[in-house]
Protein backbone atom coordinates (compact mmCIF):
# COMPACT_ATOMS: atom_id res chain seq x y z
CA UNK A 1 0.00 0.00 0.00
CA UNK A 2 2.86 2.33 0.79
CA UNK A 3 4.21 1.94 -3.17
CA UNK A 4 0.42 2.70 -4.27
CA UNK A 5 0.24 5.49 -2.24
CA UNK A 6 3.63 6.98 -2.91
CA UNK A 7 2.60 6.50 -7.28
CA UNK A 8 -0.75 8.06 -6.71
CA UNK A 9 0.89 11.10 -4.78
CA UNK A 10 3.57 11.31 -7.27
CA UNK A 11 0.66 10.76 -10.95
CA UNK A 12 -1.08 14.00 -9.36
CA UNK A 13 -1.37 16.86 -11.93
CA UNK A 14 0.36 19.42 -9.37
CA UNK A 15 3.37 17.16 -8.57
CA UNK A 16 6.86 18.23 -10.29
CA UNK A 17 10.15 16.39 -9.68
CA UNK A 18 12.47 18.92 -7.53
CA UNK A 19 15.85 20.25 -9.11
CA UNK A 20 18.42 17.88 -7.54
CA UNK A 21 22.11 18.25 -7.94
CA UNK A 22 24.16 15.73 -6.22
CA UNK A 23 27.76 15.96 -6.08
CA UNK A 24 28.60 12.30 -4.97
CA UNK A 25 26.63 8.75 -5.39
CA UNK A 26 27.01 8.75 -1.31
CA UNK A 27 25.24 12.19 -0.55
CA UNK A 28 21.76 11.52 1.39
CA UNK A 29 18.90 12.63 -0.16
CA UNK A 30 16.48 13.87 2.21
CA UNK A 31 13.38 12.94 1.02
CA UNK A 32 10.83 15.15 3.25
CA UNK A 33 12.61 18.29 1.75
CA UNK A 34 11.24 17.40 -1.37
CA UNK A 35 7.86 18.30 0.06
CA UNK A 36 6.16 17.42 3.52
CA UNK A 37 2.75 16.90 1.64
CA UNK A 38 4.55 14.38 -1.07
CA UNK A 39 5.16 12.00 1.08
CA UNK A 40 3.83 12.13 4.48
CA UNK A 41 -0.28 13.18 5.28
CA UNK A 42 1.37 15.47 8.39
CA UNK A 43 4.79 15.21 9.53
CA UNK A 44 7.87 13.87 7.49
CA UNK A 45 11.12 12.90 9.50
CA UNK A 46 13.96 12.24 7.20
CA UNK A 47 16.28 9.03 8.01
CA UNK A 48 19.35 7.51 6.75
CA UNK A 49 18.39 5.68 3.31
CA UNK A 50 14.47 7.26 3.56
CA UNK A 51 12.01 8.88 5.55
CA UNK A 52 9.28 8.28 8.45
CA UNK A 53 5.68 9.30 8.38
CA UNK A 54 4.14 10.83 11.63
CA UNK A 55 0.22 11.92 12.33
CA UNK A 56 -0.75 15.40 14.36
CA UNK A 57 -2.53 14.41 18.09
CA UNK A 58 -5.34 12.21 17.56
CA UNK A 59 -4.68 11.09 14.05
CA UNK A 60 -3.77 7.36 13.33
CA UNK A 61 -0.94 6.53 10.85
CA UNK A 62 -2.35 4.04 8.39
CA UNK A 63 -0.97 0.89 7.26
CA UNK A 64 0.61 2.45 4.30
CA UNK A 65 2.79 4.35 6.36
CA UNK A 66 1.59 8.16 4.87
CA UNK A 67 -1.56 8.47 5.38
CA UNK A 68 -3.58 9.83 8.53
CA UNK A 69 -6.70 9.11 9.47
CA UNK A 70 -8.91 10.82 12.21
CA UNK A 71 -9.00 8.37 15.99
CA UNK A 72 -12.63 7.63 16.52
CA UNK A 73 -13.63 6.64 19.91
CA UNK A 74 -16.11 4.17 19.52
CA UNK A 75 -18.94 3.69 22.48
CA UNK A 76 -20.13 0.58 23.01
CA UNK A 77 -23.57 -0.28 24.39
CA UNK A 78 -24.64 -2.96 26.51
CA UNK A 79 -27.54 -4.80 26.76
């Protein structure tokens, strides 16, 4: 799901690759600078080799790793 996620985000109309000019084959990209809303829903945190998607206070990271979805607190009712 992360992959499909990631294509659809990257198909959109508005998206354009950013100018990159790397001097070396071993310089890190940092792949949140690209654009916090490319990649991540809310927050983007750039590691060594990729990145790692975070959710504002009461939002849920989904299991494709970008987006966020609203926490719900269910009630349940007894009989």
């Amino acid at each position: 799901m992360l992959m499909e996620s990631l294509m659809a985000r990257l198909s959109s109309p508005n998206f354009s690759w950013p100018s990159i000019n790397l001097t070396s084959s071993r310089e890190h990209i940092n792949e949140c600078a690209w654009s916090d809303k490319l990649v991540c829903d809310h927050y983007c945190e750039n590691t060594k080799g990729g990145f790692q998607c975070s959710c504002h206070h009461k939002y849920i990271l989904q299991s494709d790793n970008v987006t966020c979805k609203h926490q719900r607190k269910y009630q349940t009712t007894s009989s």
